[in-house]
Protein backbone atom coordinates (compact mmCIF):
# COMPACT_ATOMS: atom_id res chain seq x y z
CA UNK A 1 -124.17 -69.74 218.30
CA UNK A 2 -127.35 -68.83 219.91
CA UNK A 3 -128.52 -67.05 216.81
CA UNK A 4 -127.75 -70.38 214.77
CA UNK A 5 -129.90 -72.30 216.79
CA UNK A 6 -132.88 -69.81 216.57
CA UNK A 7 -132.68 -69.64 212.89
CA UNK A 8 -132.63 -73.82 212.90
CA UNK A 9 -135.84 -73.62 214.79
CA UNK A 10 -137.44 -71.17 213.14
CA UNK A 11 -137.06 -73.14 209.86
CA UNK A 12 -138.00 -76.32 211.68
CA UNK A 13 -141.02 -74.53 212.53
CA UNK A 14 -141.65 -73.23 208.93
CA UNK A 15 -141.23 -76.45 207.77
CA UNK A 16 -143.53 -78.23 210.11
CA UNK A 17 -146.74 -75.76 209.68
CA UNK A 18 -146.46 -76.18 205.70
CA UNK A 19 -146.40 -79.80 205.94
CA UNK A 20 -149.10 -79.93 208.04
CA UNK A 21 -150.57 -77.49 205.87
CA UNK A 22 -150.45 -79.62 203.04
CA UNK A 23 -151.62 -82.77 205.01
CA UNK A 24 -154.42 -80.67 205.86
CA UNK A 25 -154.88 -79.69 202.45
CA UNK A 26 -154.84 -83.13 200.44
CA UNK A 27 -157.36 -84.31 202.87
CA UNK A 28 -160.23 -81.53 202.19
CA UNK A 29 -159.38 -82.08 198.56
CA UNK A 30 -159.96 -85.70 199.15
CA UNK A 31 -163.17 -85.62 200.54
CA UNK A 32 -164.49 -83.04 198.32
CA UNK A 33 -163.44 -85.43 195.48
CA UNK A 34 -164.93 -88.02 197.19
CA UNK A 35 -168.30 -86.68 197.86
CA UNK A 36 -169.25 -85.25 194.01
CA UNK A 37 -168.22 -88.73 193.06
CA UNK A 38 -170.80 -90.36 195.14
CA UNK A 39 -173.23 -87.62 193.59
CA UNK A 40 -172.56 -88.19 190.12
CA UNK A 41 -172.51 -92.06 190.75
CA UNK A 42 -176.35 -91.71 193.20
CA UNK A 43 -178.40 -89.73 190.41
CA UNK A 44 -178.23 -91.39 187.74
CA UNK A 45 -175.49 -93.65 186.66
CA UNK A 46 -177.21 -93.84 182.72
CA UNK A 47 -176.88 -90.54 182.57
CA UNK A 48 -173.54 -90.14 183.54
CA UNK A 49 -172.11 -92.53 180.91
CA UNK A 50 -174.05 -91.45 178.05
CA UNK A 51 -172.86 -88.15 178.97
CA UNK A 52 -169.21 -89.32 179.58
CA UNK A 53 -169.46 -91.30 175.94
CA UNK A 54 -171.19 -87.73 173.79
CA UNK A 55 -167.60 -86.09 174.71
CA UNK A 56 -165.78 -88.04 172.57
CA UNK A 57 -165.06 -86.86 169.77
CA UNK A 58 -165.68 -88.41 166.22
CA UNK A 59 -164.39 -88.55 163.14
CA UNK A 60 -167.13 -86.86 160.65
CA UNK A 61 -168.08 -87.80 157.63
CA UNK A 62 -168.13 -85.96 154.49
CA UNK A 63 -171.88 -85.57 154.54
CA UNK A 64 -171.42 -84.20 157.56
CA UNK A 65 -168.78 -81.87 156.86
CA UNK A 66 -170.87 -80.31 154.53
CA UNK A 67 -173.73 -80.00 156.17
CA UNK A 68 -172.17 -78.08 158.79
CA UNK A 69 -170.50 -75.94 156.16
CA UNK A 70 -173.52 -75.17 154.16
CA UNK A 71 -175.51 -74.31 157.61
CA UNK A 72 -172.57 -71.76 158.89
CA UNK A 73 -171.41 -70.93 155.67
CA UNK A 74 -167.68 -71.20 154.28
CA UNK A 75 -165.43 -69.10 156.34
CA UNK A 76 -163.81 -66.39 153.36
């Protein structure tokens, strides 16, 4: 009985520090996120989207192709 009850606590407790734990980690993750997102956004906004819009990818063209063959050569 009394051995039940210590084991039921002891879990309790388990469970309460890694909720907590997590709480405390979300909330440093948060406001990490938060503050490189004012960065990026203070700089230079202009930037930032020209940036965001060069990842893209594109289709290429066959003049293209080419010219990226004929400057690395064909792979054999």
């Amino acid at each position: 009985m009394i051995i039940e009850i210590i084991v039921i606590v002891g879990l309790l407790l388990v469970i309460g520090y890694q909720g907590y734990l997590i709480f405390s980690l979300t909330e440093k993750w948060d406001a990490k996120e938060k503050d490189l997102l004012n960065r990026i956004l203070a700089r230079n906004y202009e930037t930032y989207v020209q940036a965001e819009v060069l990842q893209k990818p594109t289709p290429l063209t066959d003049e293209e192709i080419y010219e990226q063959q004929r400057e690395r050569g064909i792979p054999i």
